[in-house]
C-alpha atoms as a PDB file:
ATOM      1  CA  UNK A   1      61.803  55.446  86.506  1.00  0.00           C
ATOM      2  CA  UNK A   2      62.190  59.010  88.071  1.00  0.00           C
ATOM      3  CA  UNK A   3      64.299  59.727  91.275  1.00  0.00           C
ATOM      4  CA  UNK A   4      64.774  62.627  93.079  1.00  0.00           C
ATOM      5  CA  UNK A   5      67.809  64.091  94.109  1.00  0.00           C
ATOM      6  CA  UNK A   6      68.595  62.126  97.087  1.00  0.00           C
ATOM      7  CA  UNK A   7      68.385  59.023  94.116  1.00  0.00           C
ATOM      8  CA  UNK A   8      64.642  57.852  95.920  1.00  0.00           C
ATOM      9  CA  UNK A   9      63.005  56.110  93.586  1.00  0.00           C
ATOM     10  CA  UNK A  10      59.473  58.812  92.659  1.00  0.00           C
ATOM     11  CA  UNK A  11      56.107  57.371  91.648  1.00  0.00           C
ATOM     12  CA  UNK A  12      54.288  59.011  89.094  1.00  0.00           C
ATOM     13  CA  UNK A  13      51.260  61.041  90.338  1.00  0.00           C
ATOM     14  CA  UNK A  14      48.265  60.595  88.681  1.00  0.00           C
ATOM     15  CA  UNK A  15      46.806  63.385  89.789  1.00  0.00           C
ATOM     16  CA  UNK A  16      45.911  65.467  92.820  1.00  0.00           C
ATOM     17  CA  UNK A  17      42.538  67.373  94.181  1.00  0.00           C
ATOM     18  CA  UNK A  18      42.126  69.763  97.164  1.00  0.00           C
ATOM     19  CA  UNK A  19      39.345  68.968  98.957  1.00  0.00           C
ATOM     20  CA  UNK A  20      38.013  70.147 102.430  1.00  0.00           C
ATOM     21  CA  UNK A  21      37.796  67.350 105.073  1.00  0.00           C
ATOM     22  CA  UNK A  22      36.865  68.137 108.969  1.00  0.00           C
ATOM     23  CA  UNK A  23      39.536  66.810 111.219  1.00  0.00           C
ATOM     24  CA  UNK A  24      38.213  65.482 114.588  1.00  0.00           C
ATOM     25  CA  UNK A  25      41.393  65.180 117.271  1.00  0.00           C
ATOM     26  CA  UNK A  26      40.543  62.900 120.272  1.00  0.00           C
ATOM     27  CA  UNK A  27      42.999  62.332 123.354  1.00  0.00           C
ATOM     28  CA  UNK A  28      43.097  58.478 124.594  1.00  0.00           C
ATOM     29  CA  UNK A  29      45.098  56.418 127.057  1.00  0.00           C
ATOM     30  CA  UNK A  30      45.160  56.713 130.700  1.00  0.00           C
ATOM     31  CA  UNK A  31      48.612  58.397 130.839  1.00  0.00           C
ATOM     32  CA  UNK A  32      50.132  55.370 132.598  1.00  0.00           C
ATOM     33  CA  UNK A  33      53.486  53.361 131.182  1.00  0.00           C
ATOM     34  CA  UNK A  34      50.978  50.145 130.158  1.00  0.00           C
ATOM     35  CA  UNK A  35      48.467  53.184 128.380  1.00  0.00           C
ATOM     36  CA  UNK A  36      49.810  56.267 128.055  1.00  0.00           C
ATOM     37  CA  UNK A  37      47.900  59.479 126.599  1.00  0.00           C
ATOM     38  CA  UNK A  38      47.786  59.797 122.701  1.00  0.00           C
ATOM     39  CA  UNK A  39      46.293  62.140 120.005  1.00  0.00           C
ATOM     40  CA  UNK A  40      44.124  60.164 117.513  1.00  0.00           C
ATOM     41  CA  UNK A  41      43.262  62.137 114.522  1.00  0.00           C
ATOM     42  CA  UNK A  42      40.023  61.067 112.570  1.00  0.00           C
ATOM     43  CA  UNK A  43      39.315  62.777 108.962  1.00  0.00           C
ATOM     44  CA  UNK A  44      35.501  63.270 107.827  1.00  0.00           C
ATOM     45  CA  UNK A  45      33.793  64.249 104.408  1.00  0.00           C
ATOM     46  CA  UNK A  46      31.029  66.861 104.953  1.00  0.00           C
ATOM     47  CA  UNK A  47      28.751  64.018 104.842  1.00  0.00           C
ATOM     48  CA  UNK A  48      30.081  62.911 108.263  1.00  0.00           C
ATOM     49  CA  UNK A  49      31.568  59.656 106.052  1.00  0.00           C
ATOM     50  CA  UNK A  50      35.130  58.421 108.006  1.00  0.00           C
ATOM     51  CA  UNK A  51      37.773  58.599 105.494  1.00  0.00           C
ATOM     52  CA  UNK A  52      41.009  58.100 108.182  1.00  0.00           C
ATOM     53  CA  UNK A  53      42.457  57.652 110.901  1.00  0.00           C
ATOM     54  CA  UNK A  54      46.075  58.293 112.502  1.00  0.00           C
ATOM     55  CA  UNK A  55      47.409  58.289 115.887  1.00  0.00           C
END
């Protein structure tokens, strides 16, 4: 098992790609306490295909 310096335990990394994804960032919420305003942050292939989302 690998750690890092800190003694966190690492997983191994199969492998890794750079790709180019179009990030869409949307504003929701109505800026009250019960709904407040938020960033949502959508990720897109070239195809337009949803790969994730975040807020």
């Amino acid at each position: 098992m690998c750690r890092n310096k800190n003694n966190n335990r690492i997983s191994n990394v199969d492998g890794a790609k750079e790709i180019t994804v179009i990030r869409v960032v949307s504003i929701f919420g109505e800026g009250t306490p019960d709904d407040p305003v938020h960033y949502v942050y959508q990720y897109f292939d070239k195809q337009g295909k949803l790969l994730a989302t975040s807020s």
